[in-house]
PDB file of N, CA and C in Angstrom:
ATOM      1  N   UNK A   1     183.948 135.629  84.817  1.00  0.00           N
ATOM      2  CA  UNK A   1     183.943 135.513  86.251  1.00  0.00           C
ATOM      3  C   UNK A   1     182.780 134.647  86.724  1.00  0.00           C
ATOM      4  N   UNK A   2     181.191 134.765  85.999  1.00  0.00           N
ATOM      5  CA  UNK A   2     180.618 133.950  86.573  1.00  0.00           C
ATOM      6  C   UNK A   2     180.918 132.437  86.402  1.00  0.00           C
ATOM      7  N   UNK A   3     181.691 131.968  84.930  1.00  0.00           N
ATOM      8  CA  UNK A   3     181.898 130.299  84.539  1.00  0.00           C
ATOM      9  C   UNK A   3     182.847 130.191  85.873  1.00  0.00           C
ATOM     10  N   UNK A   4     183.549 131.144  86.558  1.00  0.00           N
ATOM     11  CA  UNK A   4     184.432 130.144  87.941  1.00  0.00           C
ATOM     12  C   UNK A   4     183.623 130.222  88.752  1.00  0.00           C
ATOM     13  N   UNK A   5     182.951 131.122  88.978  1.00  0.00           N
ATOM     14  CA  UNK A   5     181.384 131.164  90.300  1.00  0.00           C
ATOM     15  C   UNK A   5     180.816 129.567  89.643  1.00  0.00           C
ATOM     16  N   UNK A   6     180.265 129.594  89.207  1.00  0.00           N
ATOM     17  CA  UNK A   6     179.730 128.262  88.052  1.00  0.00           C
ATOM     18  C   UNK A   6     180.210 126.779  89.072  1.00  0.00           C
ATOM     19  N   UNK A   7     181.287 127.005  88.107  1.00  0.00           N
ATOM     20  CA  UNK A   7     182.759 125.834  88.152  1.00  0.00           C
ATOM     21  C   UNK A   7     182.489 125.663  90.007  1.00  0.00           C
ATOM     22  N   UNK A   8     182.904 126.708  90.465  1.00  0.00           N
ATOM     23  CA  UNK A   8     183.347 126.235  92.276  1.00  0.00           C
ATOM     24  C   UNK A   8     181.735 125.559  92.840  1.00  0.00           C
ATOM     25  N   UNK A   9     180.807 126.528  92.487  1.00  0.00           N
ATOM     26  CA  UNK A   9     180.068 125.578  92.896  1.00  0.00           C
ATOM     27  C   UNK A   9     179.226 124.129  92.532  1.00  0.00           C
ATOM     28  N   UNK A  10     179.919 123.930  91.286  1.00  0.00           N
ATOM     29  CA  UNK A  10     179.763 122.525  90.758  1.00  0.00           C
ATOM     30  C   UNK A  10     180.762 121.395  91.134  1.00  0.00           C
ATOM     31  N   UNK A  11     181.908 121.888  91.617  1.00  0.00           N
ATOM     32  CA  UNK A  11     182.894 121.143  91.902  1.00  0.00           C
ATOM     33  C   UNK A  11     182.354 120.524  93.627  1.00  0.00           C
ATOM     34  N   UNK A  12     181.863 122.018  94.445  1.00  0.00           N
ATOM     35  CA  UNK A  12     181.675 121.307  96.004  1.00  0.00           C
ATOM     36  C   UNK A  12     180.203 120.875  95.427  1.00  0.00           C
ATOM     37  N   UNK A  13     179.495 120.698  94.750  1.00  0.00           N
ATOM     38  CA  UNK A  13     178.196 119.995  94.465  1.00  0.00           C
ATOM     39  C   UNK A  13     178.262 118.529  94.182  1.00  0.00           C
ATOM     40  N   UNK A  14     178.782 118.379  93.622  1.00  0.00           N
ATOM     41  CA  UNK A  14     179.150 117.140  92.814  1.00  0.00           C
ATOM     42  C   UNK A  14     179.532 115.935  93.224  1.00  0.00           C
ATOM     43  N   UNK A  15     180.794 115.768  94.016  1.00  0.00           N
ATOM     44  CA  UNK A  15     181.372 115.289  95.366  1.00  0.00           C
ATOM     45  C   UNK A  15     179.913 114.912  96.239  1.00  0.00           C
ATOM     46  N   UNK A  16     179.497 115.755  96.761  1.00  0.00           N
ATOM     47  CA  UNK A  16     178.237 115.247  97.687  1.00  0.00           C
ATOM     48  C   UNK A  16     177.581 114.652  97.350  1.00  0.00           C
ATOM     49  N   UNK A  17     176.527 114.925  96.133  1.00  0.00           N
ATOM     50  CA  UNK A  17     175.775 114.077  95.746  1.00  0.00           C
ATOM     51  C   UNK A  17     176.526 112.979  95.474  1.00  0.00           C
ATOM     52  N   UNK A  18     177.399 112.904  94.449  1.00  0.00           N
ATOM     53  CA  UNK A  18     177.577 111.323  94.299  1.00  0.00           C
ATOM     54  C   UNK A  18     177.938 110.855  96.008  1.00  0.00           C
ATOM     55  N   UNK A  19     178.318 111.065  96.268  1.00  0.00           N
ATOM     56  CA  UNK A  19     178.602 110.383  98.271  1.00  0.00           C
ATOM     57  C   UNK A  19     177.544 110.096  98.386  1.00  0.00           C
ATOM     58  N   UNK A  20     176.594 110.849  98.619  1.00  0.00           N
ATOM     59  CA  UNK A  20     175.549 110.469  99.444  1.00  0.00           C
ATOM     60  C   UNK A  20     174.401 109.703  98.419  1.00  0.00           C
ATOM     61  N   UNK A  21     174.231 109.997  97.087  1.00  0.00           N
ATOM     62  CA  UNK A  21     173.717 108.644  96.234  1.00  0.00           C
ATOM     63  C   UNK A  21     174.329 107.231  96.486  1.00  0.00           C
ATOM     64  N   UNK A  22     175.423 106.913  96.105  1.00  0.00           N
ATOM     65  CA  UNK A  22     176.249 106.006  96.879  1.00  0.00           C
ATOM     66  C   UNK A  22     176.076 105.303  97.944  1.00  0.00           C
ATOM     67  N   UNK A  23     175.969 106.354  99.304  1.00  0.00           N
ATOM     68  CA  UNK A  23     175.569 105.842 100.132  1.00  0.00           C
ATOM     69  C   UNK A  23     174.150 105.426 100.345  1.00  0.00           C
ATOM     70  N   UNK A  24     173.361 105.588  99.533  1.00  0.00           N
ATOM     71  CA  UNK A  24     172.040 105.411  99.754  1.00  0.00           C
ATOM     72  C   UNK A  24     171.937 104.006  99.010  1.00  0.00           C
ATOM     73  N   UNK A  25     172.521 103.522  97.829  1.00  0.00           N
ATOM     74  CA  UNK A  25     172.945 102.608  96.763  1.00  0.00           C
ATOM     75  C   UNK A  25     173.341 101.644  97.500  1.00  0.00           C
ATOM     76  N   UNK A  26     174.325 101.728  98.467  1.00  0.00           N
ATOM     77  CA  UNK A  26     174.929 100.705  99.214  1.00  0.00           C
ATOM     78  C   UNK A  26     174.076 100.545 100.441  1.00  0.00           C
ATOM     79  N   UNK A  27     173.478 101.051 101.091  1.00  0.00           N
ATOM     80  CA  UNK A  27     172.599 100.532 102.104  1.00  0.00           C
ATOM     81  C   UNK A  27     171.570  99.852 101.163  1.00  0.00           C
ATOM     82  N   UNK A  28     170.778 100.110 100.030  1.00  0.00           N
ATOM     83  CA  UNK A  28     169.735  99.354  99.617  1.00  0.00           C
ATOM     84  C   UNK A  28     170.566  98.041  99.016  1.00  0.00           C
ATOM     85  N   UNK A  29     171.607  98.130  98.749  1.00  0.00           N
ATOM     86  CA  UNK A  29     171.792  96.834  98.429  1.00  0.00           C
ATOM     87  C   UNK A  29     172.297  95.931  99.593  1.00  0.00           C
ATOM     88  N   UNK A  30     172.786  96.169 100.608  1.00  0.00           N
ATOM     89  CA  UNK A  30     173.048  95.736 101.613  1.00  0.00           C
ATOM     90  C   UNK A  30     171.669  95.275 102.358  1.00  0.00           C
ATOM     91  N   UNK A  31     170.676  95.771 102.474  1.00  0.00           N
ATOM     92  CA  UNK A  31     169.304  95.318 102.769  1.00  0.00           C
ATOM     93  C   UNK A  31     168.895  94.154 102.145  1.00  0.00           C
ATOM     94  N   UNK A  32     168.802  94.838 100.963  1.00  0.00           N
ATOM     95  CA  UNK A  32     168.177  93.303  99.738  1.00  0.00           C
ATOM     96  C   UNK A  32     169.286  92.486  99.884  1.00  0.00           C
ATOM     97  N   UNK A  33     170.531  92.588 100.399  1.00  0.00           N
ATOM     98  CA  UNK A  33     171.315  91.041 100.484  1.00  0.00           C
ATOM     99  C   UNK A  33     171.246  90.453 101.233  1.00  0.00           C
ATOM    100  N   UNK A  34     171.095  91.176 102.725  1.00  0.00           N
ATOM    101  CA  UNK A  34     170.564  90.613 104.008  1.00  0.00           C
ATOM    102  C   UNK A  34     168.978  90.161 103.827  1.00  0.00           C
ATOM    103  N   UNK A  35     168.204  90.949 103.549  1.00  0.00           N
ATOM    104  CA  UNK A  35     166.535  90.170 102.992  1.00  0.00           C
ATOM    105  C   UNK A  35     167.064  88.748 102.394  1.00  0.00           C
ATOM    106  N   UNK A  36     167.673  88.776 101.229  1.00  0.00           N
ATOM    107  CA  UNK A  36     167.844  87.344 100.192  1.00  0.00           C
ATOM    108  C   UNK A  36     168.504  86.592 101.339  1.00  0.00           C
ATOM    109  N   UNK A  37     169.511  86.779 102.090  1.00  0.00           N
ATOM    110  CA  UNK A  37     170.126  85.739 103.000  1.00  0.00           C
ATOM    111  C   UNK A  37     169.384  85.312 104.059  1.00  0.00           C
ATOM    112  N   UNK A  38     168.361  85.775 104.465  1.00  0.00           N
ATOM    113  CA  UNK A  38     167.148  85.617 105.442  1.00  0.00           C
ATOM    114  C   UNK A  38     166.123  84.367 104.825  1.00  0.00           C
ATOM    115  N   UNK A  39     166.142  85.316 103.535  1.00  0.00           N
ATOM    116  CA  UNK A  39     165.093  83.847 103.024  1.00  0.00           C
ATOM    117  C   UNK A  39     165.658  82.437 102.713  1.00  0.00           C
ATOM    118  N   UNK A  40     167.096  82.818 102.149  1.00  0.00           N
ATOM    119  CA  UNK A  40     167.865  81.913 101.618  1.00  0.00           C
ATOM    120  C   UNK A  40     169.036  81.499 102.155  1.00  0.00           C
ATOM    121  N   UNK A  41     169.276  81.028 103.186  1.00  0.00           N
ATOM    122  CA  UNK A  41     170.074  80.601 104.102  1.00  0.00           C
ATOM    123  C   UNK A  41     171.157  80.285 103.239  1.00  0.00           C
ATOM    124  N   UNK A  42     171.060  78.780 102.698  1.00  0.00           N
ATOM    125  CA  UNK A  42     171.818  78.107 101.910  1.00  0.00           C
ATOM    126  C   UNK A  42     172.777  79.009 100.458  1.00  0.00           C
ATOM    127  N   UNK A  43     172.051  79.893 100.198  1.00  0.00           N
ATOM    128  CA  UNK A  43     172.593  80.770  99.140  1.00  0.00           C
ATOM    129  C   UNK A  43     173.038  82.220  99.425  1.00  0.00           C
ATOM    130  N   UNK A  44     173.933  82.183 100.550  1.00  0.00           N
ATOM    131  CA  UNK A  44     174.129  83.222 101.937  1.00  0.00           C
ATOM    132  C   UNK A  44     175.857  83.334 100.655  1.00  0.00           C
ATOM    133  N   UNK A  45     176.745  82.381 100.498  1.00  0.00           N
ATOM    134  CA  UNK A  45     177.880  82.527  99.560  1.00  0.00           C
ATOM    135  C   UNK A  45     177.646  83.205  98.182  1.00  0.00           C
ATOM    136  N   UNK A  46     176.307  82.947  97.515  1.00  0.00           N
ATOM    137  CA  UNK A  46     176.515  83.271  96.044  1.00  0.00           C
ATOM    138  C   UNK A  46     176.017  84.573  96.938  1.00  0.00           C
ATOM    139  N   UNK A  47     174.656  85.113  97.644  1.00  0.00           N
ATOM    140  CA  UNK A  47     174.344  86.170  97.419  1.00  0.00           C
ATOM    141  C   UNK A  47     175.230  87.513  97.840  1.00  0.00           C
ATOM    142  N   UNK A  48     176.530  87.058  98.765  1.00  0.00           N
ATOM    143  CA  UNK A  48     177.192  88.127  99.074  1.00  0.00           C
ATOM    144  C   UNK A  48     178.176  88.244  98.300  1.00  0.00           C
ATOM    145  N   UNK A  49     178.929  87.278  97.368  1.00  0.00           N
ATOM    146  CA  UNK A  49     179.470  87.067  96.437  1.00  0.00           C
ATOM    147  C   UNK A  49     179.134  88.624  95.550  1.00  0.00           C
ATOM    148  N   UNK A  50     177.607  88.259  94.665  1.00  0.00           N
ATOM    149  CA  UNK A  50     176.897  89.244  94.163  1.00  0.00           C
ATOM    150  C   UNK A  50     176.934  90.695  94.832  1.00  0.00           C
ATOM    151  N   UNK A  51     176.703  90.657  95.641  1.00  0.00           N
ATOM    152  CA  UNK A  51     176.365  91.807  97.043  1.00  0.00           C
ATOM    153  C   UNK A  51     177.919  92.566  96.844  1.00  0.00           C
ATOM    154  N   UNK A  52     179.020  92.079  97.186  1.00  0.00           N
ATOM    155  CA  UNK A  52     180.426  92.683  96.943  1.00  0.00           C
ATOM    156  C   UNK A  52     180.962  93.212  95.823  1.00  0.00           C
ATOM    157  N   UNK A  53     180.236  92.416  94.434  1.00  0.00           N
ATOM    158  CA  UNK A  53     180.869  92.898  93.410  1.00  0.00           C
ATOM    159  C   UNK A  53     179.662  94.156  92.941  1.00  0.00           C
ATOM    160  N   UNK A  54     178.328  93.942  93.511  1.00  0.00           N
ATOM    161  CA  UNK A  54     177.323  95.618  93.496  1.00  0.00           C
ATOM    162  C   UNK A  54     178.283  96.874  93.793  1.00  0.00           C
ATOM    163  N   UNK A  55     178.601  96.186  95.443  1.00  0.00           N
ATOM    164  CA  UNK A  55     179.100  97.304  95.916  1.00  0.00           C
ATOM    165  C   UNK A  55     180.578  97.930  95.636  1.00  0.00           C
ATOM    166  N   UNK A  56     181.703  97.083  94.742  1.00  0.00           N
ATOM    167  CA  UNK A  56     182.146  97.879  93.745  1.00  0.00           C
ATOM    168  C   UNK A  56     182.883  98.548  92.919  1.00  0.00           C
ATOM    169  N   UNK A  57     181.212  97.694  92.493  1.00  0.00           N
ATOM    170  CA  UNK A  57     180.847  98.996  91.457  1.00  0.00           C
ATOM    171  C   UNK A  57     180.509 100.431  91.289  1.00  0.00           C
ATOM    172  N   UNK A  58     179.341 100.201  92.964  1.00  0.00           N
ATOM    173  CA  UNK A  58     178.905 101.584  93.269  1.00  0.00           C
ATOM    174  C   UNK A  58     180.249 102.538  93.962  1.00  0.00           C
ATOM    175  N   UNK A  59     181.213 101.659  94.278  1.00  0.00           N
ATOM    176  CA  UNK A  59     181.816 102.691  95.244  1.00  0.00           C
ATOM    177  C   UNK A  59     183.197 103.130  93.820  1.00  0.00           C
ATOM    178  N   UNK A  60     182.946 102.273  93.107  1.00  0.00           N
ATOM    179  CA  UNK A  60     184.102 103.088  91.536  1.00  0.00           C
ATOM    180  C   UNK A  60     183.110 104.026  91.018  1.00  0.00           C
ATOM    181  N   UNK A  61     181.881 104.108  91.150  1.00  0.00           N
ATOM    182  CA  UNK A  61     181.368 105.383  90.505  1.00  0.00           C
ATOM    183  C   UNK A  61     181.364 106.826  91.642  1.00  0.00           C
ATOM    184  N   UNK A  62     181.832 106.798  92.771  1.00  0.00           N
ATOM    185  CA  UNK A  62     182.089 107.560  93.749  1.00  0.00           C
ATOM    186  C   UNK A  62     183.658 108.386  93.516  1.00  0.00           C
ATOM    187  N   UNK A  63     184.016 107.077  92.998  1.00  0.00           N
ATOM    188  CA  UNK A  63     185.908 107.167  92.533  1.00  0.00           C
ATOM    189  C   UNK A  63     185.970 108.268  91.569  1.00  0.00           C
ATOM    190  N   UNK A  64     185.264 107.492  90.649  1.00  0.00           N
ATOM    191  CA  UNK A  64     185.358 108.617  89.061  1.00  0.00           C
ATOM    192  C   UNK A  64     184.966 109.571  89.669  1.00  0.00           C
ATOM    193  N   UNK A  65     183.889 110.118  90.569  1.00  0.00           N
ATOM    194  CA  UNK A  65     183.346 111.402  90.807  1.00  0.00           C
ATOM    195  C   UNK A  65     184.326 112.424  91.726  1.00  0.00           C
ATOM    196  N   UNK A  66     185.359 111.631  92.384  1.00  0.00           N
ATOM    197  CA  UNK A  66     186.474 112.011  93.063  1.00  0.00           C
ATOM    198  C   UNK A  66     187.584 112.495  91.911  1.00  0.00           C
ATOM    199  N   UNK A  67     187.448 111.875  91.165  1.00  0.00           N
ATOM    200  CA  UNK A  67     188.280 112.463  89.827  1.00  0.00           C
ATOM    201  C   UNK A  67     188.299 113.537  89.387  1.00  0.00           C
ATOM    202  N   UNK A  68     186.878 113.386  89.149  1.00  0.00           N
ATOM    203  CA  UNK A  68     186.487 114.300  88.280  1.00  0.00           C
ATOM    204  C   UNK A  68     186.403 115.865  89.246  1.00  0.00           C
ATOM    205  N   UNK A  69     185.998 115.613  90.283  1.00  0.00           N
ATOM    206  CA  UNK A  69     186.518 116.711  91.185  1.00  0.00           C
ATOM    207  C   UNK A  69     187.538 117.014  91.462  1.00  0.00           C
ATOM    208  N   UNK A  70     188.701 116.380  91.450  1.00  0.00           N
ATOM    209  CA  UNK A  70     190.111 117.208  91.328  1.00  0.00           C
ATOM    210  C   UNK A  70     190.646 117.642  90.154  1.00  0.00           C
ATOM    211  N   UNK A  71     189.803 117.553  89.050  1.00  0.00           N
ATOM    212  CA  UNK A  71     190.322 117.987  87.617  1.00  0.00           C
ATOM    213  C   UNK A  71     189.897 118.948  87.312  1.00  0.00           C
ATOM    214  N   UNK A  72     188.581 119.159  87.801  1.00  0.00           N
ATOM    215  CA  UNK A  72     187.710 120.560  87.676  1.00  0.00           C
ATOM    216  C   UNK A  72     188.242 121.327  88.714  1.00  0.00           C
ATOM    217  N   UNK A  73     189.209 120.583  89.865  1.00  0.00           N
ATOM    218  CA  UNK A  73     189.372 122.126  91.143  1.00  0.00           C
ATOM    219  C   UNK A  73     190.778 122.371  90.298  1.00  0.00           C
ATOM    220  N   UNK A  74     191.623 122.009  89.683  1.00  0.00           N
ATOM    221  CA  UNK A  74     192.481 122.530  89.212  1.00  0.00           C
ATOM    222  C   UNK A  74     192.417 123.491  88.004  1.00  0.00           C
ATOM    223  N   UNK A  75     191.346 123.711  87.148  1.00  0.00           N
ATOM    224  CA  UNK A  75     190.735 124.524  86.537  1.00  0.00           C
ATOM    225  C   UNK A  75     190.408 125.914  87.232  1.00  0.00           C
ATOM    226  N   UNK A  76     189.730 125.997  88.799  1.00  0.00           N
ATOM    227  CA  UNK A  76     190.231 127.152  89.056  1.00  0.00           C
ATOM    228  C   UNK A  76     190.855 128.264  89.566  1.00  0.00           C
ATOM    229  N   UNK A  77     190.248 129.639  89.132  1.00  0.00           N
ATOM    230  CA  UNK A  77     191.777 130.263  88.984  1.00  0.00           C
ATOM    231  C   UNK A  77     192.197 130.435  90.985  1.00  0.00           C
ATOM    232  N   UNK A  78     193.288 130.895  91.051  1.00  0.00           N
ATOM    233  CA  UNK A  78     193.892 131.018  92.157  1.00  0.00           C
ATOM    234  C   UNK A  78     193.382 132.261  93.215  1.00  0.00           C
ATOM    235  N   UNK A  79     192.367 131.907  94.499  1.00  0.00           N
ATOM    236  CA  UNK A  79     191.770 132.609  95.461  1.00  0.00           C
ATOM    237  C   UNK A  79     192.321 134.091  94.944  1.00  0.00           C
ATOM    238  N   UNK A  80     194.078 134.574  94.913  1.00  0.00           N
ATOM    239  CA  UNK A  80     194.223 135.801  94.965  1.00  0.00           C
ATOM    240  C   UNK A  80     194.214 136.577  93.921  1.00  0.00           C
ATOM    241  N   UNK A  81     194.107 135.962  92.488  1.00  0.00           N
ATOM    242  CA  UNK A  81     193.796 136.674  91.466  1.00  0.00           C
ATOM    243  C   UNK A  81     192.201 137.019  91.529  1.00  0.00           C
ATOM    244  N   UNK A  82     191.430 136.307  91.879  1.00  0.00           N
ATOM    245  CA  UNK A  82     190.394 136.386  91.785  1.00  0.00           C
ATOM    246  C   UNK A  82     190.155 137.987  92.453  1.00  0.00           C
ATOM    247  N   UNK A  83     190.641 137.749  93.922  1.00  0.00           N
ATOM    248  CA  UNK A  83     189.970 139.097  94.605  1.00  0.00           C
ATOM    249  C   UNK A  83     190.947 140.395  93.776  1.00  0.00           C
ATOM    250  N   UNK A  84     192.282 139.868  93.298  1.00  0.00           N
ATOM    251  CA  UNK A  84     192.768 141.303  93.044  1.00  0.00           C
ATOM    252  C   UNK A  84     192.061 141.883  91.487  1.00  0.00           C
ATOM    253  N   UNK A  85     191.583 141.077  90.562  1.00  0.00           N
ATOM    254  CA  UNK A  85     190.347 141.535  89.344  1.00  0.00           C
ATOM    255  C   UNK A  85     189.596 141.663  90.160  1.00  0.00           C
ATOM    256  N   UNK A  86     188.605 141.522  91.112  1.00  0.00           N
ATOM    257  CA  UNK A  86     187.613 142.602  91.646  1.00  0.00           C
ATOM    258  C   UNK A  86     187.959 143.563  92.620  1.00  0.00           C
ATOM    259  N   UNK A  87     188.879 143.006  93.262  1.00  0.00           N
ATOM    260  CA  UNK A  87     189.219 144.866  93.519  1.00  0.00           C
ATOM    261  C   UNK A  87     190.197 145.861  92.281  1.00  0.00           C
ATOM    262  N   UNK A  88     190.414 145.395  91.588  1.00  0.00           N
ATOM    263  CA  UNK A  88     191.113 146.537  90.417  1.00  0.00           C
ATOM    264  C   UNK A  88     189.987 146.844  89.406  1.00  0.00           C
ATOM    265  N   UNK A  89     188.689 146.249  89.181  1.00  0.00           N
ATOM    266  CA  UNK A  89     187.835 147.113  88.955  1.00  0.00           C
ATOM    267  C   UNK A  89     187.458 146.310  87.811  1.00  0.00           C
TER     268      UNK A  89
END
């Protein structure tokens, strides 16, 4: 009983952080591309070029983590078994 206590709260854990790493990933690179295009006018094509294929990347590692959270919520067990093993003792 505790590995699904475990499990549920690794599953709503997991999801967030990667989101919000992500999102923190994509604003810093969005900064440093706007910084580089500030300095570098002329190289405004390659650097967003670069800048798009960062971002993804970062946003397929958000993906997998979306995955991987619906594979682990199907692992567990079903709300009403749960309560009827603790109420049957």
């Amino acid at each position: 009983m505790v590995y699904f206590a475990c499990l549920a709260i690794a599953v709503g854990f997991a999801v967030s952080v990667a989101v919000l790493s992500a999102s923190i990933g994509q604003g810093i690179i969005g900064g440093q591309a706007m910084a580089g295009i500030a300095r570098q006018p002329e190289a405004s094509g390659r650097i967003q070029i670069a800048m798009i294929i960062a971002l993804a990347f970062v946003e397929s590692l958000v993906i997998y983590a979306l995955l991987v959270f619906f594979l682990l919520q199907g692992k567990l067990p079903a709300t009403d078994a749960v309560l009827a093993k603790l109420g049957g003792g």
